[in-house]
C-alpha atoms as a PDB file:
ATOM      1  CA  UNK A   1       0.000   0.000   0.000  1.00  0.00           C
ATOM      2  CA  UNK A   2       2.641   2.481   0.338  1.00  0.00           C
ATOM      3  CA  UNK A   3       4.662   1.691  -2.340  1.00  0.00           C
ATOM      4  CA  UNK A   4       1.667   2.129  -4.541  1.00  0.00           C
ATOM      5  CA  UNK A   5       0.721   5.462  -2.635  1.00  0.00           C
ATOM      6  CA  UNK A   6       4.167   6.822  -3.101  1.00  0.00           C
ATOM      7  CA  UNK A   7       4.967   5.582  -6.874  1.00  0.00           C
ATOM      8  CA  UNK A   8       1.405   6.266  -8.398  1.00  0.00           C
ATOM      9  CA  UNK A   9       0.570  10.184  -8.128  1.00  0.00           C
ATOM     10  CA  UNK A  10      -2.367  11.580  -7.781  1.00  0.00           C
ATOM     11  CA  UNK A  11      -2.992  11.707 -11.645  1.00  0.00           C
ATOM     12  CA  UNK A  12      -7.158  11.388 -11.549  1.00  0.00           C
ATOM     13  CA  UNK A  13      -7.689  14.062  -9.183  1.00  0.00           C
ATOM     14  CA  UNK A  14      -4.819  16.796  -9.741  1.00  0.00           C
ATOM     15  CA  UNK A  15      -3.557  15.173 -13.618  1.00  0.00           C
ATOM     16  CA  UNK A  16      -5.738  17.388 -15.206  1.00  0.00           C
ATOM     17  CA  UNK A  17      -6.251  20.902 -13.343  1.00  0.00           C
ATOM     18  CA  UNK A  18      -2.872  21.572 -12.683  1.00  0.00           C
ATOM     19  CA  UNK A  19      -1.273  20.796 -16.161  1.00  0.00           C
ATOM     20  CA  UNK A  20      -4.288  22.427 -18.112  1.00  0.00           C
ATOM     21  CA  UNK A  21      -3.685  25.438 -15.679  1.00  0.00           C
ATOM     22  CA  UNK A  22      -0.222  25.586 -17.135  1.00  0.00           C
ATOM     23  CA  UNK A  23      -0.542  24.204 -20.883  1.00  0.00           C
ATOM     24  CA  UNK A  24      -4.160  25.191 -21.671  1.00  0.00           C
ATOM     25  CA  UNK A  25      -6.809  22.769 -21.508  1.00  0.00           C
ATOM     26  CA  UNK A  26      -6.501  20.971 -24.800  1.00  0.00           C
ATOM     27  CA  UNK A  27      -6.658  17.672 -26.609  1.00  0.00           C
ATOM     28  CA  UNK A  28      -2.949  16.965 -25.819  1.00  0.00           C
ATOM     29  CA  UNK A  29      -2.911  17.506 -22.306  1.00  0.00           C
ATOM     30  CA  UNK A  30      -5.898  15.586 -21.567  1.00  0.00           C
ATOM     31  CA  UNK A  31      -4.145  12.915 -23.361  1.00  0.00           C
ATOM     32  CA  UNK A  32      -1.130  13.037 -21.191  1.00  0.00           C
ATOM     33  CA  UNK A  33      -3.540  12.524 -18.409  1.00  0.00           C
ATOM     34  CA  UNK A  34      -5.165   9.559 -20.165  1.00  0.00           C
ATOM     35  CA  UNK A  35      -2.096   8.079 -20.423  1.00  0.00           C
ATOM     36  CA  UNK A  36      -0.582   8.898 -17.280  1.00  0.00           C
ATOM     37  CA  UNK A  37      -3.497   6.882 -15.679  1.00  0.00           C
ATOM     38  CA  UNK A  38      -3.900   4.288 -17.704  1.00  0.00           C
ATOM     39  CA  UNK A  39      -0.360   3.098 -17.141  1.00  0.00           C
ATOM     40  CA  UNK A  40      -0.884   3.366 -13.826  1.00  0.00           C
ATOM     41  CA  UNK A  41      -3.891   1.128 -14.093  1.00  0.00           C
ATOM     42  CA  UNK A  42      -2.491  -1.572 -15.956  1.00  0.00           C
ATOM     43  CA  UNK A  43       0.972  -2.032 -14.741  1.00  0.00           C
ATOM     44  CA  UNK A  44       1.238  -0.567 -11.375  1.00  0.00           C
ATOM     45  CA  UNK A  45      -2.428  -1.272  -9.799  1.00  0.00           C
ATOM     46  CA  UNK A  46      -2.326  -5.075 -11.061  1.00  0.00           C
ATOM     47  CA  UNK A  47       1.090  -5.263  -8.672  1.00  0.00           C
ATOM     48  CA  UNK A  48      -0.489  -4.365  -5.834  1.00  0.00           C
ATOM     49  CA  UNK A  49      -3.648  -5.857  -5.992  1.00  0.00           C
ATOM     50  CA  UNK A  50      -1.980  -9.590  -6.445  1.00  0.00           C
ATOM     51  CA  UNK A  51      -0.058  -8.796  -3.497  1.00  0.00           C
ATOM     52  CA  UNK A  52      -3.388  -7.976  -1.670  1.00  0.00           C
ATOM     53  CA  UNK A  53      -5.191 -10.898  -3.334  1.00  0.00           C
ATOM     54  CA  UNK A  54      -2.231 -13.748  -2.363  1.00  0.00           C
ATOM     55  CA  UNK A  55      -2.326 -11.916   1.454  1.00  0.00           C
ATOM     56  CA  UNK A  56      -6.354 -12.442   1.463  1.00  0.00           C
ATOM     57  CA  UNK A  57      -6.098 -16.310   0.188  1.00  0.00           C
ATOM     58  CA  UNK A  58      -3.611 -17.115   2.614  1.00  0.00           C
ATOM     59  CA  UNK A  59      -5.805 -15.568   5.510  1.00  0.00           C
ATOM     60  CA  UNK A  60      -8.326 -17.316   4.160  1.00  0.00           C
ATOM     61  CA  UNK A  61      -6.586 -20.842   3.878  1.00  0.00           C
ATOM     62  CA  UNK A  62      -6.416 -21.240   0.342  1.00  0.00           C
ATOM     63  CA  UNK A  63      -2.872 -21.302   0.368  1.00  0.00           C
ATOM     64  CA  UNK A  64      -1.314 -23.712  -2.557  1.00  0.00           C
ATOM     65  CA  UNK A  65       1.970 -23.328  -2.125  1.00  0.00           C
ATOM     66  CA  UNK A  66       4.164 -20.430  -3.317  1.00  0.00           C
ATOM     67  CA  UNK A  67       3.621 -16.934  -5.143  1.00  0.00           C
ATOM     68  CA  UNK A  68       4.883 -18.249  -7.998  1.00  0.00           C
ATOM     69  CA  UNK A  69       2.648 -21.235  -7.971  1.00  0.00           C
ATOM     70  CA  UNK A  70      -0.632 -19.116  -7.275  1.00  0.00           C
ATOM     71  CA  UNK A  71       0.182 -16.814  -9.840  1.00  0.00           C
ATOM     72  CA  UNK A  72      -2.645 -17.416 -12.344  1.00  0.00           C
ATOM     73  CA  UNK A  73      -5.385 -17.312 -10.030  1.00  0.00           C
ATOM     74  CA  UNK A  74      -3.894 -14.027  -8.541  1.00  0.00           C
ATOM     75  CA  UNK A  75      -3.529 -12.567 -11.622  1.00  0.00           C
ATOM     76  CA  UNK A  76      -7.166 -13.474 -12.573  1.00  0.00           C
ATOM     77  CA  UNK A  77      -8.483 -11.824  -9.728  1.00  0.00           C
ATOM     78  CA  UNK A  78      -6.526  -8.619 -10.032  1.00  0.00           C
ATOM     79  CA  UNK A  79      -7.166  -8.291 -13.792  1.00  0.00           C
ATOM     80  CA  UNK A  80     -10.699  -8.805 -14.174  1.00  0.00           C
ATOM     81  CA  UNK A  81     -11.423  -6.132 -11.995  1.00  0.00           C
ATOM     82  CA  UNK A  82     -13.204  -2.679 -13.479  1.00  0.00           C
ATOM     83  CA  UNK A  83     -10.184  -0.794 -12.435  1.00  0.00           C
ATOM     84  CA  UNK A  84      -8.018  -2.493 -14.378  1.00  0.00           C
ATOM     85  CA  UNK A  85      -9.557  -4.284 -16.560  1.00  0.00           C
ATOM     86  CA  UNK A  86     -11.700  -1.046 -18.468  1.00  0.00           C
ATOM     87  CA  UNK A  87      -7.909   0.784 -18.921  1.00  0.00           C
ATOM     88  CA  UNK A  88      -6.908  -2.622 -19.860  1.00  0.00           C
ATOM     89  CA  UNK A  89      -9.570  -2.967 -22.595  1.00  0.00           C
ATOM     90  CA  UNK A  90      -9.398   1.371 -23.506  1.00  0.00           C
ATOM     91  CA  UNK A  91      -5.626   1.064 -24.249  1.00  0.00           C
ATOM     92  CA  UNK A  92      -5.636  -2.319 -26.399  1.00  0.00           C
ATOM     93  CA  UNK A  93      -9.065  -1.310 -28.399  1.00  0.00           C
ATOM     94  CA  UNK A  94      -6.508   2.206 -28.746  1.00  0.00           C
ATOM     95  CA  UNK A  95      -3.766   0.126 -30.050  1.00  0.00           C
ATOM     96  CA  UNK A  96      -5.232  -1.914 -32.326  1.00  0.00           C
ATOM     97  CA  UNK A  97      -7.291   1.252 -33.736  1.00  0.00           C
ATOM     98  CA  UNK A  98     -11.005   0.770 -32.981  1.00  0.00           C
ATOM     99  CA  UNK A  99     -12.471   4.067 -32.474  1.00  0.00           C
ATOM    100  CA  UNK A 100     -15.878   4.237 -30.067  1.00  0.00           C
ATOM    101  CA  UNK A 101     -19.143   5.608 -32.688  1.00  0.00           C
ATOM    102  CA  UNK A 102     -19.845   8.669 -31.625  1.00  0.00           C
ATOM    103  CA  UNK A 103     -23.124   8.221 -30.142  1.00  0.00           C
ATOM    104  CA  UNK A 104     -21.173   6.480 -27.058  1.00  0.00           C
ATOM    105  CA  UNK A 105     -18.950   9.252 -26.586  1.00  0.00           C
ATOM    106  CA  UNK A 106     -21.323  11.844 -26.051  1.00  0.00           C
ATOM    107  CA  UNK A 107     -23.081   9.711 -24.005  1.00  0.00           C
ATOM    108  CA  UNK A 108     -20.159   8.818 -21.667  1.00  0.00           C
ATOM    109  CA  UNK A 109     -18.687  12.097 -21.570  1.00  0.00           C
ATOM    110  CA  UNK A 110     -20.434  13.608 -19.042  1.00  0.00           C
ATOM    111  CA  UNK A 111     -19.415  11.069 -16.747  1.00  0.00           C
ATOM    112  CA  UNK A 112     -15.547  11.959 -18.151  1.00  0.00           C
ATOM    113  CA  UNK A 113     -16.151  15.616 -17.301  1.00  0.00           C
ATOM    114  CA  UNK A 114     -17.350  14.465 -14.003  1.00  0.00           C
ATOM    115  CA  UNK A 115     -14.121  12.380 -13.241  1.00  0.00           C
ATOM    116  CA  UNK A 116     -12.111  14.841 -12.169  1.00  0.00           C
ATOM    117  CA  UNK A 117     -14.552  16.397  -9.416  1.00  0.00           C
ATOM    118  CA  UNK A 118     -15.339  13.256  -8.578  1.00  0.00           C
ATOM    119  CA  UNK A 119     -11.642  12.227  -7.772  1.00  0.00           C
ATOM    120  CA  UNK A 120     -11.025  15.610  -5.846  1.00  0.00           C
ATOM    121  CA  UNK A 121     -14.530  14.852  -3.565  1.00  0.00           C
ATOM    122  CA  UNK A 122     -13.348  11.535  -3.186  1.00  0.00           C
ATOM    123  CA  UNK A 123      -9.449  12.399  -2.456  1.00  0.00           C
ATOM    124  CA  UNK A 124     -10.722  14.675   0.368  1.00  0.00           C
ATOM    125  CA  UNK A 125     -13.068  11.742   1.674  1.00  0.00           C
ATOM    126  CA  UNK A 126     -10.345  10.155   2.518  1.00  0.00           C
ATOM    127  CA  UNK A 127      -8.104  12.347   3.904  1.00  0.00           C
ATOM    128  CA  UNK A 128     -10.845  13.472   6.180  1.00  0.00           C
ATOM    129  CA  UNK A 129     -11.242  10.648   7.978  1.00  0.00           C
ATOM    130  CA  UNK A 130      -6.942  10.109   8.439  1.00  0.00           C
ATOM    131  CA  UNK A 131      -4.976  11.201  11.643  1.00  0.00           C
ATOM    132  CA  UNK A 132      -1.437  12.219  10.732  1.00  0.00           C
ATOM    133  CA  UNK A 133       1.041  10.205  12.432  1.00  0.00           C
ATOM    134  CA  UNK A 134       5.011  11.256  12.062  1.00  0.00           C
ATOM    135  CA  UNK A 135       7.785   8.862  11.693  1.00  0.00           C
ATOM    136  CA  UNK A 136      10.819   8.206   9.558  1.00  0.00           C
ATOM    137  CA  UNK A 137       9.156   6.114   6.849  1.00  0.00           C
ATOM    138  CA  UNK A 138       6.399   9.055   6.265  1.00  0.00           C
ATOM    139  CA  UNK A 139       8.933  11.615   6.356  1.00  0.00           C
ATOM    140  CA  UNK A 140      10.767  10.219   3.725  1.00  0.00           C
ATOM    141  CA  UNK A 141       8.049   8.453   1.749  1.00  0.00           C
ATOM    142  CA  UNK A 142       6.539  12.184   1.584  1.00  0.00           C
ATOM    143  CA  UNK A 143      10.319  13.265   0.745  1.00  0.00           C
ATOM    144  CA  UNK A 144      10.603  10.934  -2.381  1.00  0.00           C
ATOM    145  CA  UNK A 145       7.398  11.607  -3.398  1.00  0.00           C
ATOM    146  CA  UNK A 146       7.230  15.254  -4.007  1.00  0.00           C
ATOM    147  CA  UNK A 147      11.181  15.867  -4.871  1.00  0.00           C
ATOM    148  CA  UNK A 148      13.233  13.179  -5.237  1.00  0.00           C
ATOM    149  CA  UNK A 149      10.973  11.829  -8.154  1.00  0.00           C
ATOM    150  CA  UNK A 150      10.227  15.011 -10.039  1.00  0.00           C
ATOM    151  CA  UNK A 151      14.168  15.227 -10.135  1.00  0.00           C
ATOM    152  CA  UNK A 152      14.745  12.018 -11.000  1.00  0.00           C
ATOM    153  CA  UNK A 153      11.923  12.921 -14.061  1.00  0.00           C
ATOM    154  CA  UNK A 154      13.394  15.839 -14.492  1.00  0.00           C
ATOM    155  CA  UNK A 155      17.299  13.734 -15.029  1.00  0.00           C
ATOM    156  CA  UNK A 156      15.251  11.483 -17.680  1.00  0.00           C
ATOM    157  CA  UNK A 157      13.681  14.656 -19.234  1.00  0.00           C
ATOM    158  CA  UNK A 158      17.838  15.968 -20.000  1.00  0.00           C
ATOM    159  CA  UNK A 159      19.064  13.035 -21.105  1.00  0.00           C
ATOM    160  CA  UNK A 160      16.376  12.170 -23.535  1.00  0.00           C
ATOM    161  CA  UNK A 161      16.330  15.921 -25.048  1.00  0.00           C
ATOM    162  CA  UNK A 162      13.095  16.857 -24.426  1.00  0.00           C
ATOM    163  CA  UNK A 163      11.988  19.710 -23.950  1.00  0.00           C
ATOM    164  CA  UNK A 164       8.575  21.663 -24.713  1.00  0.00           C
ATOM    165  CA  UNK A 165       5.086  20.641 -23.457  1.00  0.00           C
ATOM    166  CA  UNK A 166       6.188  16.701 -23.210  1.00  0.00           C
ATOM    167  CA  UNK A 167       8.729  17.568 -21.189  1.00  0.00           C
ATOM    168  CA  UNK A 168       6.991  19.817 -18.771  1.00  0.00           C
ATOM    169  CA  UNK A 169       3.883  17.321 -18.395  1.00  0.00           C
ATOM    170  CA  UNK A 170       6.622  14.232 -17.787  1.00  0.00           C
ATOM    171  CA  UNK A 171       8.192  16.518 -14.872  1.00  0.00           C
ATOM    172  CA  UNK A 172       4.456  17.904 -13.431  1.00  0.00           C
ATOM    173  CA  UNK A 173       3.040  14.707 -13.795  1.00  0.00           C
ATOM    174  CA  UNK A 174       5.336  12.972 -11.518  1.00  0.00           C
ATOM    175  CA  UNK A 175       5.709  16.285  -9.371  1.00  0.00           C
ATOM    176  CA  UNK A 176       2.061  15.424  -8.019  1.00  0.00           C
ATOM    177  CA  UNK A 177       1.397  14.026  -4.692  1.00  0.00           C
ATOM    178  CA  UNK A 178       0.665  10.828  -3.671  1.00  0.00           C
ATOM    179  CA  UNK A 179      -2.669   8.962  -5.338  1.00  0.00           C
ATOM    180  CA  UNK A 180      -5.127   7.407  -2.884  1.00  0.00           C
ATOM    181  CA  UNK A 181      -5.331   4.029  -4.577  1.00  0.00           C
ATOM    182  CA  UNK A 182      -3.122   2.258  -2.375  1.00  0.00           C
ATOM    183  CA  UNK A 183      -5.439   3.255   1.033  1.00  0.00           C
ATOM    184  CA  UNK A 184      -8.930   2.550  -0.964  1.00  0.00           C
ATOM    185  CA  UNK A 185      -7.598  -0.791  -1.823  1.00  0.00           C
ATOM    186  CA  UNK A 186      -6.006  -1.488   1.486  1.00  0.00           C
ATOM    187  CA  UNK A 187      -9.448  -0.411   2.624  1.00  0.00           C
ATOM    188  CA  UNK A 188     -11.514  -2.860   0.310  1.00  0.00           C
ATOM    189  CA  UNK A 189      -9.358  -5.494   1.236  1.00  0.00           C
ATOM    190  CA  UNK A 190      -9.317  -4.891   5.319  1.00  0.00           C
ATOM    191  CA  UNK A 191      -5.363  -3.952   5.143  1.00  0.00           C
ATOM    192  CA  UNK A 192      -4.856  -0.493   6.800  1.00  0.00           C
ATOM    193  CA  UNK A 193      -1.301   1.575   6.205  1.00  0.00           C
ATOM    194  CA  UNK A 194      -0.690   4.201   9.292  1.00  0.00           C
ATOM    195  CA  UNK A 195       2.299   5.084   6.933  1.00  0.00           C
ATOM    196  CA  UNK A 196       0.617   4.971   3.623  1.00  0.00           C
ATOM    197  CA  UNK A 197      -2.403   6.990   4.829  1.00  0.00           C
ATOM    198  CA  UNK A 198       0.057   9.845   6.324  1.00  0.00           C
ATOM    199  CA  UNK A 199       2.180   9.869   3.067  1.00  0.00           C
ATOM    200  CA  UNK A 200      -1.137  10.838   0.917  1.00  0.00           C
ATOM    201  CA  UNK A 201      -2.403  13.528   3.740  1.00  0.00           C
ATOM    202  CA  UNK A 202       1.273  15.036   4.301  1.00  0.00           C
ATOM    203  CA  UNK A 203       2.123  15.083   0.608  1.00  0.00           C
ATOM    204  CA  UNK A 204      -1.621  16.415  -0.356  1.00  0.00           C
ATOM    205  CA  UNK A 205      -0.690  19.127   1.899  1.00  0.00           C
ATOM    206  CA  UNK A 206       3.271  19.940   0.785  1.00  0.00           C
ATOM    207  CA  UNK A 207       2.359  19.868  -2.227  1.00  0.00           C
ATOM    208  CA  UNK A 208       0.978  23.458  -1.997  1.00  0.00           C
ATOM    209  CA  UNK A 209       4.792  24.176  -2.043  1.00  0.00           C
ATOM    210  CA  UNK A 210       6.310  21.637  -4.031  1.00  0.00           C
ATOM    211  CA  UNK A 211       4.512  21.927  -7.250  1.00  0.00           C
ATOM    212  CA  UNK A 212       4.805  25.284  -7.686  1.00  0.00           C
ATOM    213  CA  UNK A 213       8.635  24.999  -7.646  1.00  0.00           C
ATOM    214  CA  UNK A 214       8.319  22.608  -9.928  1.00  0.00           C
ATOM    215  CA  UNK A 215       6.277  24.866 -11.667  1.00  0.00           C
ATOM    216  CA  UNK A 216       8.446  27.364 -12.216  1.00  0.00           C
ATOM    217  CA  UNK A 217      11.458  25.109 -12.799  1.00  0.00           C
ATOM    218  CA  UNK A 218       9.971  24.001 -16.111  1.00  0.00           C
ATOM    219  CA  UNK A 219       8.626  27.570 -17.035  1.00  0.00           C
ATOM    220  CA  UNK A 220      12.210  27.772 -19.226  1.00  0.00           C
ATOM    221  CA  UNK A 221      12.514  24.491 -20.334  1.00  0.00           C
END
């Protein structure tokens, strides 16, 4: 749970405000966002979800052996659900270039223009209901999430040659604090993360400081 709170930022709630506050609010940058979630969906989410799943079979007795062994079922249980398996399903019908008719996508966009308030509401849910609790592992869980990674990014960003709006979304992107998916599925699965749960309140918070660095950082790149 607090790997996945630290490594997957908080894309559905913040992806989209704070880069189409910087780069306009266009096709491209609600792309980036798209993207940005979906690979967090499919090949971060999965991860931690098995983990929960082989944990929940084991309390439950259903034990066969080793990880490696209950591998398939684990898998099957992670993948076929919604949260992965609809990104799952968006990115390969993407790939292999079937386009939705157009009658869906008005009908489903409202519910895509909701998203985003949706994730905020639910973001501050959560955070609610948290008590902060200090110790070494939040401080630097909170410390790698909102500057050792955007530098890290930012080292990628130089050494590919980016530069321009692709370069500023890969840096803000990661710059965002932590995502809440780690504590709802902890949550859903009866696991709870004292450490996890302070990460994603003390990050939500220093972010206030942290992204606008970042922020300006990129305004010259």
């Amino acid at each position: 749970m607090l790997t996945l709170t630290v490594a997957l930022p908080n894309y559905a709630a913040l992806g989209l405000p704070i880069l189409g506050s910087v780069l306009g609010e266009n096709a491209t940058t609600s792309l980036s966002v798209a993207v940005s979630i979906a690979c967090g969906s499919v090949l971060l989410t999965p991860l931690c979800l098995l983990i929960l799943e082989r944990e929940k079979a084991r309390t439950a007795g259903e034990d066969h052996g080793s990880t490696f062994a209950m591998l398939p079922v684990l898998m099957w249980r992670s993948v076929k659900k919604p949260i992965v398996l609809g990104p799952l399903v968006g990115v390969v019908l993407s790939a292999i270039g079937i386009k939705m008719p157009d009658l869906v996508l008005a009908a489903i966009k409202p519910l895509g223009l909701a998203a985003t308030a949706a994730a905020l509401f639910l973001t501050g849910v959560i955070l609610s209901a948290r008590k902060l609790k200090l110790n070494a592992v939040v401080g630097v869980g909170t410390l790698v999430k909102l500057l050792v990674q955007p530098f890290i990014a930012w080292g990628i960003v130089a050494a590919l040659g980016l530069s321009g709006p692709v370069a500023v979304t890969a840096i803000l992107m990661i710059a965002l604090s932590a995502g809440f998916f780690g504590v709802v599925f902890g949550n859903r699965f009866g696991v709870q993360s004292p450490d996890a749960e302070a990460v994603l309140l003390l990050s939500s918070i220093l972010c206030i400081l942290s992204l606008p660095l970042f922020i300006t950082l990129t305004s010259g790149i």
